[in-house]
Protein backbone atom coordinates (compact mmCIF):
# COMPACT_ATOMS: atom_id res chain seq x y z
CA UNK A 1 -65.04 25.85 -67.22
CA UNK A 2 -65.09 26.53 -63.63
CA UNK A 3 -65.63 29.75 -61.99
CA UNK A 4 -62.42 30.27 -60.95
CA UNK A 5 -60.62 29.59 -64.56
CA UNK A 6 -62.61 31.97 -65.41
CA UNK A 7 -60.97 34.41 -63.52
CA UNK A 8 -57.89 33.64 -63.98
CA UNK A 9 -58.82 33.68 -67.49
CA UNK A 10 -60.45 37.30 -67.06
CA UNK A 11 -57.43 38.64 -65.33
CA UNK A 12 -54.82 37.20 -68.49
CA UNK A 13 -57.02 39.19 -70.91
CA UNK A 14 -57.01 41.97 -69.36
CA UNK A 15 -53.43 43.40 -70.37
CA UNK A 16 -54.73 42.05 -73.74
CA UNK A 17 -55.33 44.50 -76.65
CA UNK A 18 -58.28 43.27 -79.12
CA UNK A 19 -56.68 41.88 -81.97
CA UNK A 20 -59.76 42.17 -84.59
CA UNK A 21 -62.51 44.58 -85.11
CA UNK A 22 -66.06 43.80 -85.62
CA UNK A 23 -67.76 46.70 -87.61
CA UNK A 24 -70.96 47.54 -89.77
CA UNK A 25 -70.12 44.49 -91.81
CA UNK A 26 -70.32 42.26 -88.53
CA UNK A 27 -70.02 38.80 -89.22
CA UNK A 28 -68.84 37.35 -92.31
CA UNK A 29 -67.14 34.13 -93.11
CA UNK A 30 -63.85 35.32 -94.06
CA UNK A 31 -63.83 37.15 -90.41
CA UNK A 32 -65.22 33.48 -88.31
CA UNK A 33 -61.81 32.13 -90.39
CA UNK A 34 -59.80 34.65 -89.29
CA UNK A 35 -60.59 34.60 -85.62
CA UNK A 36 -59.79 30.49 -86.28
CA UNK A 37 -56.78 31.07 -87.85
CA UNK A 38 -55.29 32.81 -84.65
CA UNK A 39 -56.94 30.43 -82.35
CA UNK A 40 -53.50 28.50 -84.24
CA UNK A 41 -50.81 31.03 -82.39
CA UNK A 42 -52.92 32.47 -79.42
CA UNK A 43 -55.21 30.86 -76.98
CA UNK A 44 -56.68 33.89 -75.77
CA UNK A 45 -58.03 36.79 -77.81
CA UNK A 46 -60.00 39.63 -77.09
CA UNK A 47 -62.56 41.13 -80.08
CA UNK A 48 -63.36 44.72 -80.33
CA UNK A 49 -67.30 45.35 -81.43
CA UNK A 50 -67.17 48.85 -82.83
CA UNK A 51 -69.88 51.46 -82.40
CA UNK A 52 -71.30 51.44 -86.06
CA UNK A 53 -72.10 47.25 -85.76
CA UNK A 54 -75.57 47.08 -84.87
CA UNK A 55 -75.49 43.17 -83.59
CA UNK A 56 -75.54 42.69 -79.89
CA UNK A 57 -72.50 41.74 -78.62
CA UNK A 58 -73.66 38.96 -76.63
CA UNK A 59 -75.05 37.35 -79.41
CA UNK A 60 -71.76 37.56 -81.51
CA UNK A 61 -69.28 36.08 -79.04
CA UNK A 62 -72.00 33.16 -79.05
CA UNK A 63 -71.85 32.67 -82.64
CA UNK A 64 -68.19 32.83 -82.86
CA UNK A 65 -67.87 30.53 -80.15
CA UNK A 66 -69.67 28.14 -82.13
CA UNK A 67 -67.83 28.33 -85.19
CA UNK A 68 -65.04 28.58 -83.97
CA UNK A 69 -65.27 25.53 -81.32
CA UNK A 70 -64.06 28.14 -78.65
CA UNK A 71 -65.45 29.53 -75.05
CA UNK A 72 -66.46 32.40 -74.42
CA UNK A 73 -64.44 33.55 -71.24
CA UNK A 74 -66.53 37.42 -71.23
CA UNK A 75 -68.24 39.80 -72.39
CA UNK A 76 -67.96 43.58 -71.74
CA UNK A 77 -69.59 46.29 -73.16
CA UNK A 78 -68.17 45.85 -76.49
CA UNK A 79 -65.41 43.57 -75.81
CA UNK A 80 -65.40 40.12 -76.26
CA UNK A 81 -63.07 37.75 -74.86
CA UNK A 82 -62.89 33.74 -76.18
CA UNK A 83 -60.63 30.93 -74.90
CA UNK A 84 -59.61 27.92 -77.19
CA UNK A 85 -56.82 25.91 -75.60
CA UNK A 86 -54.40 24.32 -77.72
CA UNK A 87 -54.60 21.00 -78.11
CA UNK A 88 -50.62 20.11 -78.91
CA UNK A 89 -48.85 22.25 -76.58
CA UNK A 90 -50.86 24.50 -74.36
CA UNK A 91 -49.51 27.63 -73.07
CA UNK A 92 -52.49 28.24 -70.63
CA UNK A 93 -52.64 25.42 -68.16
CA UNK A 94 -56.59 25.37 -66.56
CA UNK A 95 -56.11 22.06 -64.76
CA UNK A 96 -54.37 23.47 -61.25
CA UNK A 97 -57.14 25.90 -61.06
């Protein structure tokens, strides 16, 4: 991913609300399926780490990445935001950028 889809990336998430929490429990299984199971109606998500997780942030959006087969587009303070296009019909389109 270039530089500059990562922008444009950056700028899309940034009207985004997180859709999933990471708290004291931080990463289970059931939560790595979850996050892949809306990689199948969303492209783009943004994670919430809350205060009372004691994993590093960084360190989580790697490991999700991972699993999940995703990117991670940033990571802000607590928020974490991954990119997994869709590989039937994509609504984010990377390759003009």
């Amino acid at each position: 991913m270039t530089s500059k889809q990562r922008a444009y990336l950056k700028g899309l998430a940034s009207n985004l609300n997180p859709v999933f929490q990471i708290g004291k429990a931080s990463l289970t299984p059931e939560f790595t399926e979850a996050i892949n199971e809306a990689f199948n109606t969303r492209e783009l998500l943004k994670i919430a780490v809350l205060k009372n997780c004691a994993d590093d942030p960084n360190e989580i959006a790697e490991i999700i990445a991972e699993r999940t087969h995703s990117q991670v587009v940033q990571v802000i303070g607590k928020k974490i935001v991954l990119y997994k296009p869709d590989k039937k019909n994509p609504k984010i389109n990377l390759d003009k950028i």
